[in-house]
Structure formats: structure tokens, C-alpha cells
Protein backbone atom coordinates (compact mmCIF):
# COMPACT_ATOMS: atom_id res chain seq x y z
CA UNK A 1 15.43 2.13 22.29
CA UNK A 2 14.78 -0.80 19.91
CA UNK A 3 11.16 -1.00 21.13
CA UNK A 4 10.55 2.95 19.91
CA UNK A 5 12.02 1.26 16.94
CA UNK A 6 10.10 -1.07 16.50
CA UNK A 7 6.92 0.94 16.95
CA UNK A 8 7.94 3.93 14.71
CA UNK A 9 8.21 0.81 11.86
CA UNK A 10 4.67 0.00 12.62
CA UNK A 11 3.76 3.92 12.47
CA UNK A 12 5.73 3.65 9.17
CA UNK A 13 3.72 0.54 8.00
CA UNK A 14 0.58 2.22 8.75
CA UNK A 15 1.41 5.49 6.80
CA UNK A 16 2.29 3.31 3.81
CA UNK A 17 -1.09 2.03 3.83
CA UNK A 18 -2.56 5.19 3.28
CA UNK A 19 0.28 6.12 0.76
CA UNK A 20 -1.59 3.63 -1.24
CA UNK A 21 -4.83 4.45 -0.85
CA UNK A 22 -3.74 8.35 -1.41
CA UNK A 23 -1.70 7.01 -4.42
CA UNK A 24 -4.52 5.02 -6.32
CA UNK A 25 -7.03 7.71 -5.76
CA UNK A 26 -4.48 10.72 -6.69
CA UNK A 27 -3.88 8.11 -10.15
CA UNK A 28 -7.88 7.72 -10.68
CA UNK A 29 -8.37 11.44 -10.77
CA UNK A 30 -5.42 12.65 -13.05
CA UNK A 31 -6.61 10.11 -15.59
CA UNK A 32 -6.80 11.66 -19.19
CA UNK A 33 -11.07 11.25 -19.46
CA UNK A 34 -13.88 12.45 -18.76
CA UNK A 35 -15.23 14.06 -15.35
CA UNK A 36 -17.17 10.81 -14.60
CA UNK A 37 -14.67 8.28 -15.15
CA UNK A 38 -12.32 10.71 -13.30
CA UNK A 39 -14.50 10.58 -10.04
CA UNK A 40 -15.23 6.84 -10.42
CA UNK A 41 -11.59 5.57 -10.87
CA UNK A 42 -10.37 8.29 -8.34
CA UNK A 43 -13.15 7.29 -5.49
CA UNK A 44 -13.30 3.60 -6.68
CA UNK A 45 -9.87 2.58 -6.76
CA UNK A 46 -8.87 3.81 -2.69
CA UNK A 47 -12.13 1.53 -2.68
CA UNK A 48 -10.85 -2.05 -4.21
CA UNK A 49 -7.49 -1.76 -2.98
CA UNK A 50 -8.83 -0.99 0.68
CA UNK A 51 -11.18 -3.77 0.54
CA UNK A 52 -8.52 -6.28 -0.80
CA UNK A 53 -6.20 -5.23 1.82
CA UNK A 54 -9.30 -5.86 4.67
CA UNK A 55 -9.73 -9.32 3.12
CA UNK A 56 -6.80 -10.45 3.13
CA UNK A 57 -4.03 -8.47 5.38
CA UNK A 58 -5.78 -6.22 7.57
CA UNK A 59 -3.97 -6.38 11.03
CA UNK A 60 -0.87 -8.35 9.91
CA UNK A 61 -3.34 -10.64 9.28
CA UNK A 62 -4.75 -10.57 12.44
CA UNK A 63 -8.43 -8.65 11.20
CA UNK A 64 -8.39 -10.41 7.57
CA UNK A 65 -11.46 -11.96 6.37
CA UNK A 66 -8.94 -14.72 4.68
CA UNK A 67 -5.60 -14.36 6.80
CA UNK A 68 -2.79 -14.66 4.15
CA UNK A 69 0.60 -16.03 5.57
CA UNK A 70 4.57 -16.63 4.54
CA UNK A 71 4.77 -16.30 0.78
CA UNK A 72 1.46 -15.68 -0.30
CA UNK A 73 0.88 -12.85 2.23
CA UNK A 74 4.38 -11.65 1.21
CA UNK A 75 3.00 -12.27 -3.07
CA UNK A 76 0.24 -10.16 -2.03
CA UNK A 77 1.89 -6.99 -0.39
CA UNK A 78 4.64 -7.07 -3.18
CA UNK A 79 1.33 -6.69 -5.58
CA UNK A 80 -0.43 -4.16 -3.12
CA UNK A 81 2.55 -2.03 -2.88
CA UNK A 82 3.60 -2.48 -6.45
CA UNK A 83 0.16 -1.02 -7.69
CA UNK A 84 0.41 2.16 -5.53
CA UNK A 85 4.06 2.27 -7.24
CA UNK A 86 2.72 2.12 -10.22
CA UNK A 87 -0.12 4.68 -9.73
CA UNK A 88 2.30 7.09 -8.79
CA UNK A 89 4.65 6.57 -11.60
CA UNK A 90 1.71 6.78 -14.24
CA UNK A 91 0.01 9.88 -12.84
CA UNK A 92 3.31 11.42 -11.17
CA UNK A 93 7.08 10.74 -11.77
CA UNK A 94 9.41 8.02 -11.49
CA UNK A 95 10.83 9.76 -8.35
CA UNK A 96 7.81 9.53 -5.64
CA UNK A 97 6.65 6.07 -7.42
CA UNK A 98 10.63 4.80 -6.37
CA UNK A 99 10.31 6.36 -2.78
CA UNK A 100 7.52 4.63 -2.04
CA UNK A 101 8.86 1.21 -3.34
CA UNK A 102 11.82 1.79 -1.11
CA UNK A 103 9.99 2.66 2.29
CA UNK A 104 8.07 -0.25 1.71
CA UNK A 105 11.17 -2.50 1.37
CA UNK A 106 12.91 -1.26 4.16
CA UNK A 107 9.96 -1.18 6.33
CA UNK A 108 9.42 -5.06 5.03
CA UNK A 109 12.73 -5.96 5.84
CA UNK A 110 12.88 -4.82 9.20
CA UNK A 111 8.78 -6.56 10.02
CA UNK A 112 10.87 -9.59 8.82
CA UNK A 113 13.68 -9.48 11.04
CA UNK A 114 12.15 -8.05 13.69
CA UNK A 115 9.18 -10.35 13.50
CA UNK A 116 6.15 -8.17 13.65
């Protein structure tokens, strides 16, 4: 039972991932300007913020270009997160921007104790 735990909070880590990709695109293409900037921020950002995440934390680390570990891998998905939080709550609501930032934490908590 704890292992289909455990494996459903990987699911849910991967899912989150793409929550933030969705989110930062979603935010790029409600953006109050033009059609071009609209397509550029909405296609670019999913861009950056998957390339960051390959860099540095693709894998648990594992795939990274430039493995992050211990605080400044856990500085750096507090920031990854926090910007898809952020997208959401500028080109959404409060509500879905807070959902998200609570997944993650939960999801965060139990990688930590569980030690994935």
C-alpha cells in the first residue's frame, strides 16, 4: 500500500510539472498586448521554464545538466513552483494560483519524508 503511495506522489510530481508549463503558457497568452507578444510570451515562457527545469532538476536531479541538491535544489523548486503560482494568480484567480501552491507543498513534504 505505501509503495502505490509512493508512486501516485511521483504521478503527482510529474503532473505538477506540466501544471507549470500549462500555467506560464496559459499567463503568456492572456497578457493585455498585442497578438505577437501574446504568442511569444505564451510559447516562450513553457519554453524558459522547461529548459531551466532540464538544467537544473530534471529527474530529481538525476537528468540535470547541473544537478542541484539540499537547499539550493529545494531554493530552486520553491522559485519554479512559485512562478507558475504566480502566473496563475495574474492571468486567473487567487483560487487555482493557491491550489497549486498547496499540491506542490504536500507533494514536497511527502518526497522529503519519504525520500524520493
Amino acid at each position: 500500500m505505501l509503495a502505490l503511495a509512493k508512486n501516485a506522489n511521483l504521478a503527482v510530481m510529474f503532473f505538477l510539472e506540466l501544471g507549470v508549463l500549462i500555467s506560464v503558457g496559459y499567463w503568456g497568452f492572456t497578457l493585455d498586448s498585442n497578438w505577437a507578444v501574446r504568442i511569444i510570451a505564451g510559447l516562450g515562457a513553457p519554453i524558459a521554464m522547461a529548459t531551466l527545469w532540464g538544467l537544473f532538476a530534471a529527474g530529481g536531479g538525476d537528468n540535470a545538466t547541473f544537478a542541484l541538491h539540499g537547499v539550493a535544489r529545494a531554493a530552486f523548486e520553491i522559485a519554479w513552483f512559485g512562478v507558475a503560482a504566480l502566473a496563475l494568480h495574474a492571468s486567473a484567480s487567487l483560487a487555482p494560483a493557491l491550489i497549486l501552491a498547496a499540491v506542490y507543498a504536500v507533494n514536497a513534504i511527502l518526497r522529503l519524508t519519504w525520500k524520493q
